[in-house]
Structures are given as C-alpha cells and as structure tokens.
Protein backbone atom coordinates (compact mmCIF):
# COMPACT_ATOMS: atom_id res chain seq x y z
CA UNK A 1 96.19 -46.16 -200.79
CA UNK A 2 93.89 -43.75 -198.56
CA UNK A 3 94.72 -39.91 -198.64
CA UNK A 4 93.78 -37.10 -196.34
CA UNK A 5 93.97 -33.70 -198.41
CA UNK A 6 93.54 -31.26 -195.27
CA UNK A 7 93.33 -27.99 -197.72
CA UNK A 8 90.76 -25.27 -197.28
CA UNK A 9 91.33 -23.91 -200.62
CA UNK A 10 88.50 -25.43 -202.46
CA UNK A 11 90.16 -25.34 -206.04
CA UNK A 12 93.34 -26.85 -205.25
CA UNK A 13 91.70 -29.33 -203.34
CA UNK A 14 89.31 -30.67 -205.87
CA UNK A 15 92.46 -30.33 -208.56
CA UNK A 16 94.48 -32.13 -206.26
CA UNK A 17 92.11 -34.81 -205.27
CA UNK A 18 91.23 -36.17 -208.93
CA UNK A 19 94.41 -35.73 -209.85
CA UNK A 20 95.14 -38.39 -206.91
CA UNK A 21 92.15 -40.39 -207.93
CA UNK A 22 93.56 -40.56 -211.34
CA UNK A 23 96.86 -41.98 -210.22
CA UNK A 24 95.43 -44.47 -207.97
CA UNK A 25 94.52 -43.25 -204.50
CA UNK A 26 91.38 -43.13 -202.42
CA UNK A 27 91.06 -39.22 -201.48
CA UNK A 28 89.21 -37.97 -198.44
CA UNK A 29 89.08 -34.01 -198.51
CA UNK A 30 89.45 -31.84 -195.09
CA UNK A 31 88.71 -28.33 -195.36
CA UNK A 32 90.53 -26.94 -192.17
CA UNK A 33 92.91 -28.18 -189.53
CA UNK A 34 90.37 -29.13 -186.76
CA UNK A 35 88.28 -31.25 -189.34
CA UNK A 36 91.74 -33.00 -190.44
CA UNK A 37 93.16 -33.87 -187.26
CA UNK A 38 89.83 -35.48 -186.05
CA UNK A 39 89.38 -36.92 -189.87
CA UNK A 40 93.24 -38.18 -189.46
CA UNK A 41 92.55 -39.71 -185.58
CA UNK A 42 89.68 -41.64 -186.73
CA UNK A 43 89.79 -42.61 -190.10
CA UNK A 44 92.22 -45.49 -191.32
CA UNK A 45 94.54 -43.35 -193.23
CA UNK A 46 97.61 -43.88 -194.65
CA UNK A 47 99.06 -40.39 -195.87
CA UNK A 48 98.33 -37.42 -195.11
CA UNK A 49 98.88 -34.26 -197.77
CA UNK A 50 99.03 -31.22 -195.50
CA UNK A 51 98.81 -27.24 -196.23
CA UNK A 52 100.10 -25.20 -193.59
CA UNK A 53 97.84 -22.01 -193.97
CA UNK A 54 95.00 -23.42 -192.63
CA UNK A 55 91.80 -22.05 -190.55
CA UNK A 56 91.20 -23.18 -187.13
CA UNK A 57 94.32 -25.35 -186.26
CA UNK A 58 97.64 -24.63 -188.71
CA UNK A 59 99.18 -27.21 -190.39
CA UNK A 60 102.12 -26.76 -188.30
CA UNK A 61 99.95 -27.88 -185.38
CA UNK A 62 97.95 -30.70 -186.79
CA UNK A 63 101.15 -32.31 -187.55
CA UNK A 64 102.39 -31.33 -183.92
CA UNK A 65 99.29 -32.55 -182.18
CA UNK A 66 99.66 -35.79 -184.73
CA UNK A 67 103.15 -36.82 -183.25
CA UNK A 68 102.15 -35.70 -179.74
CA UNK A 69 99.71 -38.27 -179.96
CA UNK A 70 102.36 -41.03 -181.53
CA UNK A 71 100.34 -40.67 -184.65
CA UNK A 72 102.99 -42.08 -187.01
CA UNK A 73 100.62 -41.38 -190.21
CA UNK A 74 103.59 -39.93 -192.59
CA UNK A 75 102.75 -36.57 -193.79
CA UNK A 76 103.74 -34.66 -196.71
CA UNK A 77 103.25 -30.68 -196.63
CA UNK A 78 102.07 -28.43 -199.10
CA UNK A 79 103.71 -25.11 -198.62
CA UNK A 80 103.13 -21.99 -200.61
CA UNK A 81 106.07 -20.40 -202.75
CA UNK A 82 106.57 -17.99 -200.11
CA UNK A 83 106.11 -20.33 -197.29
CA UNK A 84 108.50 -18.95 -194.01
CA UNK A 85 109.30 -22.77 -193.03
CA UNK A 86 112.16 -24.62 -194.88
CA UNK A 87 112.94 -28.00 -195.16
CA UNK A 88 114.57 -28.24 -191.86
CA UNK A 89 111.96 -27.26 -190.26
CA UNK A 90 109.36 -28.98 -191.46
CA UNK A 91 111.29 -32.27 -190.99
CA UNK A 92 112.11 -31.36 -187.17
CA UNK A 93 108.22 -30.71 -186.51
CA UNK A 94 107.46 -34.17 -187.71
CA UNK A 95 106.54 -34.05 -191.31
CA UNK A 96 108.17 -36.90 -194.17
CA UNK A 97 108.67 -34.74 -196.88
CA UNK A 98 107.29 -31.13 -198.40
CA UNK A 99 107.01 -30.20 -201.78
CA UNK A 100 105.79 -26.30 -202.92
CA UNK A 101 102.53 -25.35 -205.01
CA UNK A 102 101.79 -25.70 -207.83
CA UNK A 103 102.79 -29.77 -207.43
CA UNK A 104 102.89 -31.70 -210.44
CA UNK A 105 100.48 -34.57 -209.92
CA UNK A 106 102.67 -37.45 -210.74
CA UNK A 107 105.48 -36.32 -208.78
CA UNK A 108 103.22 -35.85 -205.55
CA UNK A 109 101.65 -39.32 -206.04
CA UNK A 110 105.32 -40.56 -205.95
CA UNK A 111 106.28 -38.77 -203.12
CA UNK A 112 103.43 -40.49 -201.34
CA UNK A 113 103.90 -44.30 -202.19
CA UNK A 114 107.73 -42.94 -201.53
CA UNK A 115 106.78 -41.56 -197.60
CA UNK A 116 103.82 -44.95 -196.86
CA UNK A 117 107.21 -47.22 -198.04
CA UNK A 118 109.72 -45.54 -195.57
CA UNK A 119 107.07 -45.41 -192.75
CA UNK A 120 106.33 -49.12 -192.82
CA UNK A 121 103.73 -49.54 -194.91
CA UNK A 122 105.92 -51.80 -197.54
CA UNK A 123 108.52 -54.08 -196.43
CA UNK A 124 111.50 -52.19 -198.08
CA UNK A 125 112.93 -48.42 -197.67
CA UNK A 126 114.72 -49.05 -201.15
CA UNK A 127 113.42 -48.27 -204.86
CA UNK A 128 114.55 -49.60 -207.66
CA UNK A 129 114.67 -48.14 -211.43
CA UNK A 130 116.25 -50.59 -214.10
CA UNK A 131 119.67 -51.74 -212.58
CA UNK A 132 119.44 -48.49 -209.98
CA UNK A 133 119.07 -49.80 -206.40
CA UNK A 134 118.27 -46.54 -203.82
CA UNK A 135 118.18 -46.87 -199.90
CA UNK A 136 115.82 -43.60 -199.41
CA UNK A 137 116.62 -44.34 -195.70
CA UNK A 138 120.27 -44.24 -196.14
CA UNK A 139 120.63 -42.19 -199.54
CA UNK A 140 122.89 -44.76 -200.63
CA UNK A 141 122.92 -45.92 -204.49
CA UNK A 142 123.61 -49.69 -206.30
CA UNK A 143 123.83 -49.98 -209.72
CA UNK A 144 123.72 -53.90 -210.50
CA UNK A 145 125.19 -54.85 -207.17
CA UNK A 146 127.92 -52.15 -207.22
CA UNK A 147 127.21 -49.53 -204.59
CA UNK A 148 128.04 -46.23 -206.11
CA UNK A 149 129.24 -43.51 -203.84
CA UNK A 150 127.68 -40.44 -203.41
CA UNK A 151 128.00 -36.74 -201.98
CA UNK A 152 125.33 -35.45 -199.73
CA UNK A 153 124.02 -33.19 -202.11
CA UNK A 154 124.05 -35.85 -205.01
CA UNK A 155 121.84 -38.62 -203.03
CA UNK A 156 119.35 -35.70 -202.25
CA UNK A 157 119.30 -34.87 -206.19
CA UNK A 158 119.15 -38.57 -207.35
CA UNK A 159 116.05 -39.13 -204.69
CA UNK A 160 113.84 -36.20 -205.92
CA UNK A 161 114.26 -38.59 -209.35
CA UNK A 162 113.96 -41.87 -207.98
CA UNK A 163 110.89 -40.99 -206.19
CA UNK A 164 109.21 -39.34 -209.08
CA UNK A 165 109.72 -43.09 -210.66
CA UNK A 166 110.52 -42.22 -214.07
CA UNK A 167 108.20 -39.37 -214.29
CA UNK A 168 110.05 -35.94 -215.16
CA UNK A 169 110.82 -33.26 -212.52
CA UNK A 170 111.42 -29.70 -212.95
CA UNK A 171 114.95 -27.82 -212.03
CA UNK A 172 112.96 -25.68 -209.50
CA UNK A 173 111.49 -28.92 -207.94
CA UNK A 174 114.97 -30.26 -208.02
CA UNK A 175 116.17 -26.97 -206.21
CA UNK A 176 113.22 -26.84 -203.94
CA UNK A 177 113.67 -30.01 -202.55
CA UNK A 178 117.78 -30.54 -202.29
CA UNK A 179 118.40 -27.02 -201.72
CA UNK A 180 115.23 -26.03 -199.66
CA UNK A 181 112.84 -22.83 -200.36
CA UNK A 182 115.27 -19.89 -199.88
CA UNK A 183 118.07 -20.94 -202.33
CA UNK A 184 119.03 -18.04 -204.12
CA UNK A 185 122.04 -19.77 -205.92
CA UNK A 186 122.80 -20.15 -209.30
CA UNK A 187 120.05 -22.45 -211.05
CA UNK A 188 122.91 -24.10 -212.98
CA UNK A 189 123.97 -26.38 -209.82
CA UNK A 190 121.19 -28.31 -210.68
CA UNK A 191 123.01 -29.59 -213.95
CA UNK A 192 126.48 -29.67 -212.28
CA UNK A 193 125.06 -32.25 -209.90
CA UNK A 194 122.61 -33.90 -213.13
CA UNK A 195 126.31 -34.44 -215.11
CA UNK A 196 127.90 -35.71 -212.05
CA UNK A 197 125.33 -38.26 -211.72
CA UNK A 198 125.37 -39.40 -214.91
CA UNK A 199 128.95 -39.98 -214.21
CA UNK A 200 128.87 -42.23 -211.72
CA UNK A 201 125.21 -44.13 -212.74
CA UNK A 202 125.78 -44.26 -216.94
CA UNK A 203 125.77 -41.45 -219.49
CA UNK A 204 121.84 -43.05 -220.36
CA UNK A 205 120.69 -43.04 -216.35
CA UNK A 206 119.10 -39.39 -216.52
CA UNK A 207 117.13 -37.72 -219.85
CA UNK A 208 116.50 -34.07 -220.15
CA UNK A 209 112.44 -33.49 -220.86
CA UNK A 210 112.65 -30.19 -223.08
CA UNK A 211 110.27 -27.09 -221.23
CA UNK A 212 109.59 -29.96 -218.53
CA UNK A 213 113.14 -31.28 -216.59
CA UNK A 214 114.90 -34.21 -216.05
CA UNK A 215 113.73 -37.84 -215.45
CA UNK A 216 115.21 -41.22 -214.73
CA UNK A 217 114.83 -43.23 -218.25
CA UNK A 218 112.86 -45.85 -218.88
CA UNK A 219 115.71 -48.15 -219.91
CA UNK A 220 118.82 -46.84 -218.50
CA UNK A 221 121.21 -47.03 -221.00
C-alpha cells in the first residue's frame, strides 16, 4: 500500500515513515502542503497521512483543494494535542479519519488499511476479528451470525478496537477518537462502555494491556 506522509517536521516524519515501512507500506515523504498536493495529484497514491500545521498550503486546504478536485484519495490527519479542529470538523472538510500525536505505529497502520477498505480499495467495508463481524460503514456488530445491537457511542468504541486489529489501544486514544479532542469528562467512561461491550460480545472479546490499554483478543473467548 502507497503512503503520502505530507509532514514538515523532519523527525516525526522519518519516525513515522519507517515505522510504516516496518508494517508494510511504501512511504513517500512531503515536506509542506504545496509539495503534497502536487505529490498527491500525480503520484498513484492510495492514503494520504496529513498534518495540518503545515508551510505553504495548510492541511486543512490540501485536503480542501483534494475534494475540490474529486480527489477521493482517503486521508487520515495528524493533529497536534492542542489542535483547534475536532472530529466534526475534520470529517465535514473531507478527511476519513484523524488520530492525535504521538500515534502509536500499529494503530495508525490500521487506521490506514481501515480508511483504503471503506474508500474502495477492498471489496468489503466490514472487518472481522474471530467470530466478530463489524460494518465500519454502518457501525453495526455480528458475532457468529447474530447481529448484536449497539449504542452510538459503543460502535464508535468497538471500531477504534476493531481497526487497531488486535493490536492494543490506549484510553486516551479511545477518548480521542469516540469522544473527540476537547472531552474533558471523566476518563472512567472509557471502561463503562469497555464492560458494556464485553456484555454484549463475551466476557473474553476485550483484554486489558497493563500501562498500554485495551485490545480485541486474539481468540475471543
């Protein structure tokens, strides 16, 4: 799979980019938002991994000028802890998904085989874990063949799991991503909504990492 980093921060770039190669993907490196866009327009790409404070031409507006164009290369944003854009936001100015620095590597990689799937570039929106079926179009949840129902807030928890494919995810991750940057809630929804999960997919479906987070096991139980 063929990556566009657009980041002009030279350290996270190279950390980002062999952490990529290491997982699997072919990494191209932009260092600001003019060199991206043209890099994005003319290259065969499949993903792009965007930061937003960029020289030249923002993220915001790469991805703008990208969708102007009917670019439909899915995007994933980088966005700084403080960033001033949440997730709705993001979404509505054409990106697939965000996730906040620092990224863990394997949970970014996912992300991206997760956004090239929904945008067409596999024949299926759904991923499956074990007996767990997930529509990531339609947040909606099999186990077996049973379709489990699920809150709002529960299908955005279980698919910050199901796209990390096994591969364990922090509570702040979880927060960042169902909840969106400016949550200032109490940390200990994430749990509520981990218990209620296991609930409805099997006491075995979700593992607690110690000093790391929760994952989807290996063999659900």
């Amino acid at each position: 799979m063929r990556v566009l980093l657009i980041e002009d921060d030279p350290d996270i770039a190279r950390v980002v980019s062999r952490g990529l190669e290491v997982e699997g993907f072919s990494v191209e490196v932009a260092i600001n938002g003019v060199d991206g866009l043209w890099r994005v327009t003319e290259g065969e790409i499949d993903v792009v991994v965007l930061d937003l404070l960029l020289p030249e031409l923002t993220g915001y507006q790469v991805c703008e000028r990208m969708r102007a164009r009917n670019d439909e290369t899915p995007v994933v944003v980088l966005t700084a802890k403080s960033g001033d854009l949440d997730q709705v936001d993001l979404l509505d100015m054409g990106a697939d998904d965000f996730l906040t620095k620092p990224v863990q590597i394997n949970v970014l990689a996912a992300r991206l085989r997760a956004a090239v799937r929904r945008s067409g570039g596999s024949s299926t929106n759904e991923l499956t874990h074990g007996e767990i079926r997930f529509d990531l179009a339609g947040n909606r949840c099999w186990v077996s063949d049973d379709e489990v129902p699920l809150t709002k807030k529960e299908a955005e928890v279980l698919y910050v799991l199901v796209v990390a494919a096994g591969a364990a995810v922090s509570r702040q991750e979880i927060i960042r991503s169902a909840w969106g940057l400016d949550f200032d809630g109490d940390p200990g929804s994430v749990d509520v909504y981990i218990n209620r999960l296991r609930k409805k997919l099997g006491a075995g479906t979700i593992t607690n990492t110690r000093g790391v987070g929760f994952q989807l096991a290996t063999t659900p139980e």
